[in-house]
N, C-alpha and C. Protein backbone atom coordinates (compact mmCIF):
# COMPACT_ATOMS: atom_id res chain seq x y z
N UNK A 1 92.23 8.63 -20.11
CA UNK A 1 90.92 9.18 -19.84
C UNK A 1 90.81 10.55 -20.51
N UNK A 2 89.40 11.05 -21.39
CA UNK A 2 89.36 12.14 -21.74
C UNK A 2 88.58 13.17 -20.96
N UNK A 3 89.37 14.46 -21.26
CA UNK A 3 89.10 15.74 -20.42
C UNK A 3 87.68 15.94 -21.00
N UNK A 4 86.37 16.55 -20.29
CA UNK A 4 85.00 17.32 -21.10
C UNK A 4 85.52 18.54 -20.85
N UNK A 5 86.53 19.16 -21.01
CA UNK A 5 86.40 20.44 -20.46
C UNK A 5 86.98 21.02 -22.38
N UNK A 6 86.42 21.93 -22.43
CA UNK A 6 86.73 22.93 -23.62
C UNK A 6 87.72 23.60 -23.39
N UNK A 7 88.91 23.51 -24.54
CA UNK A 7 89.90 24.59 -24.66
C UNK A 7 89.28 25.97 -24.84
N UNK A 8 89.99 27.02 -23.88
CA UNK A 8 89.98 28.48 -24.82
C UNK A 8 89.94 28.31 -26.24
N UNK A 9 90.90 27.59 -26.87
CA UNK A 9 91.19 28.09 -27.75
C UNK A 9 90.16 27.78 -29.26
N UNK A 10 89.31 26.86 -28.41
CA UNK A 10 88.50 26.36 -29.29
C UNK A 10 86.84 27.04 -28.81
N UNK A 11 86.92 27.62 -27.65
CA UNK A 11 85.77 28.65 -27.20
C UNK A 11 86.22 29.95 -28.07
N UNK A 12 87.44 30.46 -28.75
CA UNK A 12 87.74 31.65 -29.86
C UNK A 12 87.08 31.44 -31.03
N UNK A 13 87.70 29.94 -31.51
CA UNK A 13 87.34 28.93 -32.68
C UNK A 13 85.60 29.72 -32.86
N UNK A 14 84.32 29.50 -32.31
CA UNK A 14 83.39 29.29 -32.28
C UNK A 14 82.81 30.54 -33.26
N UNK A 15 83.18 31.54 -32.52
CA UNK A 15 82.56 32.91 -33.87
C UNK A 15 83.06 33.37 -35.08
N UNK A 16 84.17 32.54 -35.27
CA UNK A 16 84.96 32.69 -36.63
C UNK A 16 83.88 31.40 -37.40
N UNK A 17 83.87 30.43 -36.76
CA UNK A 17 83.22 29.42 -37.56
C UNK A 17 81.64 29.68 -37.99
N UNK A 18 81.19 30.45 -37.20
CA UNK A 18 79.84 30.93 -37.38
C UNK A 18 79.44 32.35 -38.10
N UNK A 19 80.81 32.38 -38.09
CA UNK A 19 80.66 34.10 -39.38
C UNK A 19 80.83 33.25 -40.39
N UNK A 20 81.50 31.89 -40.53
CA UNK A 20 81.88 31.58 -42.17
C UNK A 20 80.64 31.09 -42.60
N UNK A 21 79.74 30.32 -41.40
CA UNK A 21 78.99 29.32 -41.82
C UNK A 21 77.92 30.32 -42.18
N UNK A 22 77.76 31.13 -41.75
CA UNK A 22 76.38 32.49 -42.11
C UNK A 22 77.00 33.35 -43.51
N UNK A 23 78.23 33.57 -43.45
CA UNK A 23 78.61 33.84 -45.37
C UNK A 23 78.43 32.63 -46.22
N UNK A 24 78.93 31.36 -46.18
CA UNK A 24 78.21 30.77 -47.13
C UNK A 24 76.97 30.44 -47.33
N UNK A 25 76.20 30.22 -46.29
CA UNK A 25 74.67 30.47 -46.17
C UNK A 25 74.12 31.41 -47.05
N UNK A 26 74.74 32.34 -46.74
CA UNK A 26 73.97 33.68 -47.47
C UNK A 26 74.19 33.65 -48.57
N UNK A 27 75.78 33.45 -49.47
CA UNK A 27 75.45 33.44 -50.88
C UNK A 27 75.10 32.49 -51.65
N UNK A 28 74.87 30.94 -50.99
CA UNK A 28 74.55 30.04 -51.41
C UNK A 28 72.63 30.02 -51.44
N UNK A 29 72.38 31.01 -50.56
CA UNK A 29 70.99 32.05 -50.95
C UNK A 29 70.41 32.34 -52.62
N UNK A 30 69.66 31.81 -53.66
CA UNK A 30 69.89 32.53 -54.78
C UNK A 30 69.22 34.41 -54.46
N UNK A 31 68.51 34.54 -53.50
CA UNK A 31 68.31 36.23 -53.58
C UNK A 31 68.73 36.62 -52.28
N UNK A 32 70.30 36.65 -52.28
CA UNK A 32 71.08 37.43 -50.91
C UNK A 32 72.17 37.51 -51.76
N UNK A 33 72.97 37.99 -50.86
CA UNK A 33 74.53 38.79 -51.24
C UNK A 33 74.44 39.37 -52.84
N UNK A 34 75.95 38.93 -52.91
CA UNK A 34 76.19 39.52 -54.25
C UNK A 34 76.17 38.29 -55.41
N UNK A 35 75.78 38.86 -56.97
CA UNK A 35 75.91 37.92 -57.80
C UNK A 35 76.13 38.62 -59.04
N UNK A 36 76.72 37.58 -60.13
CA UNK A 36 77.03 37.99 -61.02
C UNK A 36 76.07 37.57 -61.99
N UNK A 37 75.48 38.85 -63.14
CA UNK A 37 74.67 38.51 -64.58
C UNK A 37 75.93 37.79 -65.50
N UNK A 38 75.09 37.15 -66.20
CA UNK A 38 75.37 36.21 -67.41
C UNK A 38 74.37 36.44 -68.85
N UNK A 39 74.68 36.66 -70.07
CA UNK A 39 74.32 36.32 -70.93
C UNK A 39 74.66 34.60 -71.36
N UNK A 40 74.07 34.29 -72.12
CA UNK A 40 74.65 33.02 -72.66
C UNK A 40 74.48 33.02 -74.39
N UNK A 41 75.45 32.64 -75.17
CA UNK A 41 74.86 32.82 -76.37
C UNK A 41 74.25 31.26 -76.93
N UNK A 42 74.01 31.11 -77.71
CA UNK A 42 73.69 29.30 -78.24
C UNK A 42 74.53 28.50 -78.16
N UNK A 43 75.71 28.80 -78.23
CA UNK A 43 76.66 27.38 -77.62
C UNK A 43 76.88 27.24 -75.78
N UNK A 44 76.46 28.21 -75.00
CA UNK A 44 76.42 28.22 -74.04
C UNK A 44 77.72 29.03 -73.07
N UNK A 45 78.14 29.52 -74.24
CA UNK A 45 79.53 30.52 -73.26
C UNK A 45 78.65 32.07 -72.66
N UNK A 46 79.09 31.82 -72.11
CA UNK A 46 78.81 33.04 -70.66
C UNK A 46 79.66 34.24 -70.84
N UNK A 47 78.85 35.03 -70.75
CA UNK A 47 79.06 36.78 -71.25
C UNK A 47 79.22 37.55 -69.96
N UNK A 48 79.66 37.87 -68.91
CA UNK A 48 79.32 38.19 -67.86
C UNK A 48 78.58 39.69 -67.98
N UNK A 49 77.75 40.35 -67.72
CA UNK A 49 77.18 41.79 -68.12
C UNK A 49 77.12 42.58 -66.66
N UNK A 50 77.01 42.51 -65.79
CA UNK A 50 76.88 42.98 -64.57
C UNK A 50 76.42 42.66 -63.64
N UNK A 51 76.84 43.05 -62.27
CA UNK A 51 76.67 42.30 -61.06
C UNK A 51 75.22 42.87 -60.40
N UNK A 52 74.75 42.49 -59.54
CA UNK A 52 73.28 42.45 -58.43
C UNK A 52 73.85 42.20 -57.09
N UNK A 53 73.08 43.12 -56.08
CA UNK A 53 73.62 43.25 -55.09
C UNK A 53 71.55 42.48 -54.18
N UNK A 54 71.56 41.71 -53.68
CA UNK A 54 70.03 41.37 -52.79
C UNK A 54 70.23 41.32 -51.73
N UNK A 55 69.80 42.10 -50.89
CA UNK A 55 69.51 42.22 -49.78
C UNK A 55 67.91 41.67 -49.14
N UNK A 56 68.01 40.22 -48.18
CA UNK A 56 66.86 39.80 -48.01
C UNK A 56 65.74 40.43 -46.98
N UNK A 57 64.87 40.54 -47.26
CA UNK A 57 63.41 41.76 -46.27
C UNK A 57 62.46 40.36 -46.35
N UNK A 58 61.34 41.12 -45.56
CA UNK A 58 60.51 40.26 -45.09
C UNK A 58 59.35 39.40 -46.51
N UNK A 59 59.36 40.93 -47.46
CA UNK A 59 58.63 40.55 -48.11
C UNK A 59 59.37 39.87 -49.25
N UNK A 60 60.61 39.12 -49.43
CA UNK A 60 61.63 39.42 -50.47
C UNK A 60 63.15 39.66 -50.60
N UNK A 61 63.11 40.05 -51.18
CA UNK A 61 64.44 40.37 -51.33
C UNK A 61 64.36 42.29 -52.34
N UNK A 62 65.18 42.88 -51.59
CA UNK A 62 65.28 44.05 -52.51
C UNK A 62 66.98 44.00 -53.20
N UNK A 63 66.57 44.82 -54.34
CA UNK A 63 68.07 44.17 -54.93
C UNK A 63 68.87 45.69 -55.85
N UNK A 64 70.07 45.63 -55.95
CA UNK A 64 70.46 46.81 -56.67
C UNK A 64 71.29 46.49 -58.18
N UNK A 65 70.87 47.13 -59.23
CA UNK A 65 71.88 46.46 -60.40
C UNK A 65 73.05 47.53 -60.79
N UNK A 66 73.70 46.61 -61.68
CA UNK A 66 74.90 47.40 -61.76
C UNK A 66 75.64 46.54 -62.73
N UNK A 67 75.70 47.13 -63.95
CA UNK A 67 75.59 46.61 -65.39
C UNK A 67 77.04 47.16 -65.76
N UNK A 68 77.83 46.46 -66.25
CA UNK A 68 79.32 46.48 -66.18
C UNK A 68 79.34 47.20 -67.25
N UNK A 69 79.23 48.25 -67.68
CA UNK A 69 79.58 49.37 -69.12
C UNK A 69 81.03 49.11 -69.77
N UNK A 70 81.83 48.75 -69.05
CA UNK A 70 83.15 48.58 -70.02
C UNK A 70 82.86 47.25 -70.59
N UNK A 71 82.25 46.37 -70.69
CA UNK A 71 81.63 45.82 -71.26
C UNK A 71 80.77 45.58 -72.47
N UNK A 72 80.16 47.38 -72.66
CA UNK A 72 79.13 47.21 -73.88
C UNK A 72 80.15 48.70 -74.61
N UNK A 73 79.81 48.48 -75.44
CA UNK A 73 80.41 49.54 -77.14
C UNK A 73 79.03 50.70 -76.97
N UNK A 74 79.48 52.01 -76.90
CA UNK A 74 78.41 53.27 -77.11
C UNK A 74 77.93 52.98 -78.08
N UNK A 75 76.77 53.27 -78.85
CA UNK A 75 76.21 53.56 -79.79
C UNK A 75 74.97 54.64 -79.78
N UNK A 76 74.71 55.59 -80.67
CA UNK A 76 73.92 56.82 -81.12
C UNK A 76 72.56 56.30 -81.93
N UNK A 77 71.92 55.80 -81.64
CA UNK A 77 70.38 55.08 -82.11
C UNK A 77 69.44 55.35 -82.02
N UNK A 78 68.51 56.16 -83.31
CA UNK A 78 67.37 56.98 -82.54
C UNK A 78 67.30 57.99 -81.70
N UNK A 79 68.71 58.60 -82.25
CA UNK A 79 68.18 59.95 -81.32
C UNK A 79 68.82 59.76 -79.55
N UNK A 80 68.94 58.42 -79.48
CA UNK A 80 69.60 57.98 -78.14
C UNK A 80 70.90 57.52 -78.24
N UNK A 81 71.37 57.50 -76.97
CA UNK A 81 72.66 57.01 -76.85
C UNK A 81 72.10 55.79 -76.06
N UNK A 82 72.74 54.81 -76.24
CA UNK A 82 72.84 52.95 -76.13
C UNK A 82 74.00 52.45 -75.79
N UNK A 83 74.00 51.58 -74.68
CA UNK A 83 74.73 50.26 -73.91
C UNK A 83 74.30 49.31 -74.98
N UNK A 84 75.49 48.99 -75.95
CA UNK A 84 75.30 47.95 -76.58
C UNK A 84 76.51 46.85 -76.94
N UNK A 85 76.34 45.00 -76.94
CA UNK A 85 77.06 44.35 -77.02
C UNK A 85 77.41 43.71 -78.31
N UNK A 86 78.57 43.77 -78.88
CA UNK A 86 78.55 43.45 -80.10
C UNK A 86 78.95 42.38 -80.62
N UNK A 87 77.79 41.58 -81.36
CA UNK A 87 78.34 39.90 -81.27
C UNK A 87 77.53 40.00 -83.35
N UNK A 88 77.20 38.82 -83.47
CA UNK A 88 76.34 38.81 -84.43
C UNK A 88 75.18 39.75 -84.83
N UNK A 89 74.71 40.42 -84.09
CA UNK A 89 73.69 41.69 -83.58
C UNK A 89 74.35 41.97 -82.52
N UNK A 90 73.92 43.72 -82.54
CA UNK A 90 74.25 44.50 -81.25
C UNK A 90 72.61 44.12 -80.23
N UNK A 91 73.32 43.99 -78.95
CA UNK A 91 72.30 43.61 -78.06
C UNK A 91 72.73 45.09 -77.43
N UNK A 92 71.30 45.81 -77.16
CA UNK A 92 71.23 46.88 -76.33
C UNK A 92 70.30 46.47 -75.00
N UNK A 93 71.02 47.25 -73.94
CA UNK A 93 70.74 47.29 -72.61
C UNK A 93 69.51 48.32 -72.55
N UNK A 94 68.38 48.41 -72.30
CA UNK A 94 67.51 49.22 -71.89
C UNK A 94 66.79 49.21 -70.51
N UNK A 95 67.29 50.03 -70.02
CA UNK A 95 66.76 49.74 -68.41
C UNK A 95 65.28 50.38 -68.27
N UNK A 96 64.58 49.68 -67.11
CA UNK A 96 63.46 50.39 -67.48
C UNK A 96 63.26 51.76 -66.90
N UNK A 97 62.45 52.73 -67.43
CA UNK A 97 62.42 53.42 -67.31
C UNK A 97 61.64 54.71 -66.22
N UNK A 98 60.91 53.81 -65.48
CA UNK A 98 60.17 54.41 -64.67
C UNK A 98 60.50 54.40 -63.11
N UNK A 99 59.67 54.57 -62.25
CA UNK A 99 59.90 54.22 -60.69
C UNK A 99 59.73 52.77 -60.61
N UNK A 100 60.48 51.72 -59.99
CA UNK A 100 59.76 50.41 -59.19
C UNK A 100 60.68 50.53 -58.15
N UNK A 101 59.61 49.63 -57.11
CA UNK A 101 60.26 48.94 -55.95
C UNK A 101 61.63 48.11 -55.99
N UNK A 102 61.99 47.66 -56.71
CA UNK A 102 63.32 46.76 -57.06
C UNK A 102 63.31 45.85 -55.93
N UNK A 103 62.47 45.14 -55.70
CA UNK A 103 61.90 44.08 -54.97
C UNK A 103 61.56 42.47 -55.57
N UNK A 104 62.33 41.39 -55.51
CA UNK A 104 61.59 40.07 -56.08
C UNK A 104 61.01 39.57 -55.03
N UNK A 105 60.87 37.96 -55.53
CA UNK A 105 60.45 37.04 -54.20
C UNK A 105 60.88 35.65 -54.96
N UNK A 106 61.07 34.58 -54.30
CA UNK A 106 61.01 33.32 -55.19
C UNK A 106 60.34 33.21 -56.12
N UNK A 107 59.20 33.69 -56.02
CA UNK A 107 58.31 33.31 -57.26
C UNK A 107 57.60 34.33 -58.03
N UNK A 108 58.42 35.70 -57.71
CA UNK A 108 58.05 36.65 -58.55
C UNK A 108 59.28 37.49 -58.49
N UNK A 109 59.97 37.49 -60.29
CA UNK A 109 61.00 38.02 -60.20
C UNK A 109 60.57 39.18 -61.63
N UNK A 110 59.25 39.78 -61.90
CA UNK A 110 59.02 40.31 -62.77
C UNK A 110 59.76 41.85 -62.60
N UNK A 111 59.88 42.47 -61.30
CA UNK A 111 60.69 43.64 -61.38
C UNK A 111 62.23 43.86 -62.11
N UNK A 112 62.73 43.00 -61.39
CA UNK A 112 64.10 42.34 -62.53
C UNK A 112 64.40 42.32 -63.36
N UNK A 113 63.37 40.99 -64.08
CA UNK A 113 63.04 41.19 -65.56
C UNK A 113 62.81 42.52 -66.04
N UNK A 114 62.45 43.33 -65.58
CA UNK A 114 62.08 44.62 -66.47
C UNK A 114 63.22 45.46 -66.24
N UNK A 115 64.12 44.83 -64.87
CA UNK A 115 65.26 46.17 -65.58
C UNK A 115 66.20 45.35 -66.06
N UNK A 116 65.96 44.08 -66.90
CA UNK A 116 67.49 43.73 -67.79
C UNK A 116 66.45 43.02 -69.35
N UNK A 117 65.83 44.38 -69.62
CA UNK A 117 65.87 44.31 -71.30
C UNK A 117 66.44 45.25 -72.29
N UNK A 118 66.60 44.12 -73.08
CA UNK A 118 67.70 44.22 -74.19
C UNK A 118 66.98 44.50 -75.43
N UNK A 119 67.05 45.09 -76.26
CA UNK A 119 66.72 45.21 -77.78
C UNK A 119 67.95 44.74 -78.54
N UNK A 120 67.59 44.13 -79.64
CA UNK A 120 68.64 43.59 -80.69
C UNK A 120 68.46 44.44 -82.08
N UNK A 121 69.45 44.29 -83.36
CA UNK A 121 69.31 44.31 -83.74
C UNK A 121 70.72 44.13 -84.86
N UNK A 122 70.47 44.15 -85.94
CA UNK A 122 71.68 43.43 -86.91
C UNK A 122 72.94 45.38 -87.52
N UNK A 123 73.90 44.36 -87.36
CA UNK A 123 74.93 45.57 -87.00
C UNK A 123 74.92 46.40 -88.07
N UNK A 124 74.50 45.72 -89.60
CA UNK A 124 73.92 46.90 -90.70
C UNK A 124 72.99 47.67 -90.41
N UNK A 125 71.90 47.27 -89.68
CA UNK A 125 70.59 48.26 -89.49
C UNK A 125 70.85 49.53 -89.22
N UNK A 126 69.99 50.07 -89.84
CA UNK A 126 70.04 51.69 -89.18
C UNK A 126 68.74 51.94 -88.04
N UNK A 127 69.47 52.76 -87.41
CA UNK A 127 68.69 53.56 -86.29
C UNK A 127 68.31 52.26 -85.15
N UNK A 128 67.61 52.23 -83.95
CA UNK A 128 66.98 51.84 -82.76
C UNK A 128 65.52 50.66 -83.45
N UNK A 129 65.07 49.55 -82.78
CA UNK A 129 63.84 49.10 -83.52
C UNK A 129 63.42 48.56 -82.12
N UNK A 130 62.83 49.58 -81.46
CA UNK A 130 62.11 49.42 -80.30
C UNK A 130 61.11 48.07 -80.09
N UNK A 131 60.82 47.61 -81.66
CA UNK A 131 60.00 46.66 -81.40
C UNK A 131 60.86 45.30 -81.39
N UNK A 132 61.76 45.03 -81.60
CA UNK A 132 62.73 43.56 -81.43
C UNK A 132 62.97 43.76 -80.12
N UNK A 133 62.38 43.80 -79.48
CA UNK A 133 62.63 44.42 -77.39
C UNK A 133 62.97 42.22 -77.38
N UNK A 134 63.87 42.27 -76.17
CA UNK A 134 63.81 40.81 -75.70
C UNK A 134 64.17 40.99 -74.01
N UNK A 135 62.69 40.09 -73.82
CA UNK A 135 62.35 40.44 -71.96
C UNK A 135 62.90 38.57 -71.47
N UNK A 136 63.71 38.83 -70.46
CA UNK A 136 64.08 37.53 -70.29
C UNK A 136 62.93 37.09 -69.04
N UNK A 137 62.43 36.08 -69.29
CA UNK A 137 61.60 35.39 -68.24
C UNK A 137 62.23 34.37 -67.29
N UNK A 138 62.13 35.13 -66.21
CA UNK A 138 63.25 34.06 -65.34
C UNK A 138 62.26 33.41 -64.37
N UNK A 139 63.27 32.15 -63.70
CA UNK A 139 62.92 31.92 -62.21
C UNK A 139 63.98 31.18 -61.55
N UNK A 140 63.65 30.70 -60.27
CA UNK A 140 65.03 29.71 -59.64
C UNK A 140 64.72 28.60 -59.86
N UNK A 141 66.10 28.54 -60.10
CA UNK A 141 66.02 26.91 -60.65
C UNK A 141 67.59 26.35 -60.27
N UNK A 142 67.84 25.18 -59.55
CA UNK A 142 69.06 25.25 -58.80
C UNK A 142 69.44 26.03 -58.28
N UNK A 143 69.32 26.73 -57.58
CA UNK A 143 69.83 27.62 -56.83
C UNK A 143 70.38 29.03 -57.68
N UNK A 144 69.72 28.81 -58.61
CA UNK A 144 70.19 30.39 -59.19
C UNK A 144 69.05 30.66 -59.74
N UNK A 145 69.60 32.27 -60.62
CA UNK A 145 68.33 32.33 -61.57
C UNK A 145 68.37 31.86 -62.82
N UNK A 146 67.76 31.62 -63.62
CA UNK A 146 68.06 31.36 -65.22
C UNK A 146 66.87 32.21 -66.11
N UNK A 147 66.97 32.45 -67.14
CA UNK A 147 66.06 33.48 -68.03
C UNK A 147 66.05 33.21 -69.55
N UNK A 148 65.43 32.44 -69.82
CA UNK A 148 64.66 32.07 -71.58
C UNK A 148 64.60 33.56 -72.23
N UNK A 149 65.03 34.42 -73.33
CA UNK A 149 64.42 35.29 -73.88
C UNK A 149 63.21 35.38 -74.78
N UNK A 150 62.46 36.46 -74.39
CA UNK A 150 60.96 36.20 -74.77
C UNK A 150 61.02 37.81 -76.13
N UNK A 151 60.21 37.63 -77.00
CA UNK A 151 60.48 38.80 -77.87
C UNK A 151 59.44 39.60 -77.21
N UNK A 152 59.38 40.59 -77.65
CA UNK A 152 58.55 41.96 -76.65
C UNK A 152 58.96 42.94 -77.42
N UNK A 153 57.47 44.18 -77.49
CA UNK A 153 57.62 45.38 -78.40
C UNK A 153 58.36 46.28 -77.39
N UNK A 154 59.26 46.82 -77.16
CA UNK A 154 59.32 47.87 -76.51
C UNK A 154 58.67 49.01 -76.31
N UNK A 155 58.00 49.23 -77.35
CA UNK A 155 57.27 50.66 -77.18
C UNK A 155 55.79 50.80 -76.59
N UNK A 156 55.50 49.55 -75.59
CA UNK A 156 54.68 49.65 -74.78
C UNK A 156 55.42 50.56 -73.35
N UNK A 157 56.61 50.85 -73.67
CA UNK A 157 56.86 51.65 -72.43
C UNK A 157 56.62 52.92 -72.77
N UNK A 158 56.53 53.56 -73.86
CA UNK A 158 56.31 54.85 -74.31
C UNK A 158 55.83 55.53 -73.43
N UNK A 159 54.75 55.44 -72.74
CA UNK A 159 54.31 55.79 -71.42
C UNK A 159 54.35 55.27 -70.06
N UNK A 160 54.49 55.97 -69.07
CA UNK A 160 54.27 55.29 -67.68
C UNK A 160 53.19 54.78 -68.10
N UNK A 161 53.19 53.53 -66.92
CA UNK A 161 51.86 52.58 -66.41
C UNK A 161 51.21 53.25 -65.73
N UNK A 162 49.75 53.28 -65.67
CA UNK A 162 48.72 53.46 -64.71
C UNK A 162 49.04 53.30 -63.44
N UNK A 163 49.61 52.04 -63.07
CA UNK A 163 49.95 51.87 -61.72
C UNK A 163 51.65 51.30 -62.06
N UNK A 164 52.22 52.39 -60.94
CA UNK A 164 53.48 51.78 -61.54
C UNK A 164 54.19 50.71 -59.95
N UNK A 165 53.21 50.57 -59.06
CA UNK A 165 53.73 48.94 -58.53
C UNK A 165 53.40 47.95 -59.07
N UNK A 166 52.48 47.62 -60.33
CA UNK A 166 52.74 46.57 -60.98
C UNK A 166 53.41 46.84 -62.04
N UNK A 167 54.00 45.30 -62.52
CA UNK A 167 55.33 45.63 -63.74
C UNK A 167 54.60 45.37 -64.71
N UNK A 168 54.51 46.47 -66.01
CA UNK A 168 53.56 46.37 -67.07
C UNK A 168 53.61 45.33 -68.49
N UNK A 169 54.78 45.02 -68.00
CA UNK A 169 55.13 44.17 -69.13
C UNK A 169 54.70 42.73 -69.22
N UNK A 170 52.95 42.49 -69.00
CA UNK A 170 53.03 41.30 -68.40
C UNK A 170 52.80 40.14 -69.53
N UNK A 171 52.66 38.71 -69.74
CA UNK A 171 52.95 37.83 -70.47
C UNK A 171 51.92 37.74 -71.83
N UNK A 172 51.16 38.65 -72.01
CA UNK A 172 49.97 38.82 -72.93
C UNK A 172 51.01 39.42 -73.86
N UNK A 173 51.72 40.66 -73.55
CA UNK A 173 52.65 41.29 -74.34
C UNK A 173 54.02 40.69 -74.83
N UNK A 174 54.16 39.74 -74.59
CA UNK A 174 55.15 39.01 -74.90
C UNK A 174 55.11 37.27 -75.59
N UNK A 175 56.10 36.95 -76.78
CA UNK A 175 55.79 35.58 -77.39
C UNK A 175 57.03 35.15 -77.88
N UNK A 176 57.24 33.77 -77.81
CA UNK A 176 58.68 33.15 -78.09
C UNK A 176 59.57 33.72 -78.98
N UNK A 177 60.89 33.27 -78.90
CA UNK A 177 61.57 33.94 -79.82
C UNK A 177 61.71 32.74 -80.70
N UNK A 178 62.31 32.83 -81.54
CA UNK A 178 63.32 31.90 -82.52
C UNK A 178 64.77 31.60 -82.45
N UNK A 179 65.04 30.79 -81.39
CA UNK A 179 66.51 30.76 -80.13
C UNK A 179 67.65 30.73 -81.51
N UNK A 180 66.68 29.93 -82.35
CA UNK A 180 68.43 29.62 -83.64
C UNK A 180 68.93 30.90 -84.18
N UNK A 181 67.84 31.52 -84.27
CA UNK A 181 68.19 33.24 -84.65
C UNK A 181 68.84 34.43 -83.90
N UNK A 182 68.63 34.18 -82.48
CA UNK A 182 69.25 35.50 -81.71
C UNK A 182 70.45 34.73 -80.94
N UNK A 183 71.10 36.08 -80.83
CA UNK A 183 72.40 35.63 -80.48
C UNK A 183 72.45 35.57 -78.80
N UNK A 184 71.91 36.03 -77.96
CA UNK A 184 71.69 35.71 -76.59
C UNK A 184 70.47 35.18 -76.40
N UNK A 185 70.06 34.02 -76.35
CA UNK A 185 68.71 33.52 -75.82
C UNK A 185 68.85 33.23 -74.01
N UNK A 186 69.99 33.18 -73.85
CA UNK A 186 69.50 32.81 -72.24
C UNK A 186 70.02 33.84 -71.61
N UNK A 187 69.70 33.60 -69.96
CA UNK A 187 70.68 34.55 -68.93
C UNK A 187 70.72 33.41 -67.80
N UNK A 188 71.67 33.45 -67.10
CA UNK A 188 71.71 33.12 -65.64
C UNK A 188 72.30 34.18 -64.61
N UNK A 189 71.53 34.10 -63.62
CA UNK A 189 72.13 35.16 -62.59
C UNK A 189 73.25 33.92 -61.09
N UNK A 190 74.01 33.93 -60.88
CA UNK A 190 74.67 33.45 -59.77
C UNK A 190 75.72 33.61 -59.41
């Protein structure tokens, strides 16, 4: 005959199992915990560039970046100093430059996007070419993020936006790239 009575030892059991089951929950979340950026180049190998920290809110998720620098080669461009990766073209990191909320949502991850653009350019060139800007357009998709690169002038940031809770960079300013030509066309975040 079986006992209904519960072991202690399995009334201990109970909040260990429910802390694990609420950590994998959460990072199996695509906008909670922690995650790691990805470049991808055209054959599809994965660049890792820096991690994201999301913390989920009511409206969203707010999120913190943190772009792995031993990772990218200094460079002096224009007068600036540059986070840049050196493959076939140097891909430079340009974060954006103003105030935002650092806030997404499932279906709006345009803050993001604006702080992981990159400018390219070919490792003979001289100086910075603000206008080869590449804005990755993301969304979720399996449970992560993924991001197409889109070409974009950079020097629409030259100035703050009018309003800087919306992200100015919006899809009027931006048009396909030519994927056979650049050396990072994708990203995934997970």
């Amino acid at each position: 005959m079986r006992s209904n009575k519960i072991s202690r030892g399995s009334i201990r059991l109970w909040p260990l199992l429910l802390c694990w089951l609420w950590a994998a929950m959460a990072t199996a979340e695509p906008l909670a915990g922690d995650k790691v950026i990805y470049l991808l180049d055209k054959t599809g190998m994965e660049i890792p560039v820096g991690t994201i920290t999301f913390k989920p809110q009511a409206e969203g998720a707010h999120y913190s970046l943190h772009m792995d620098h031993a990772r990218f080669k200094d460079f002096f461009l224009s007068m600036k100093e540059m986070k840049c990766l050196e493959g076939p073209e140097l891909w430079c990191h340009l974060p954006y430059p103003y105030e935002q909320p650092h806030l997404v949502s499932g279906d709006d991850l345009r803050w993001l996007e604006h702080d992981l653009l990159f400018m390219f350019k070919s490792p003979d060139e001289f100086g910075a070419n603000f206008w080869n800007g590449i804005y990755y357009q993301m969304q979720l998709k399996d449970g992560q993020i993924t991001g197409q690169a889109q070409a974009i002038d950079l020097n629409n940031l030259a100035s703050p936006p009018a309003d800087l809770n919306i992200p100015p960079l919006h899809e009027n300013l931006r048009d396909p790239i030519e994927r056979k030509h650049r050396w990072l066309p994708d990203l995934v975040i997970r």
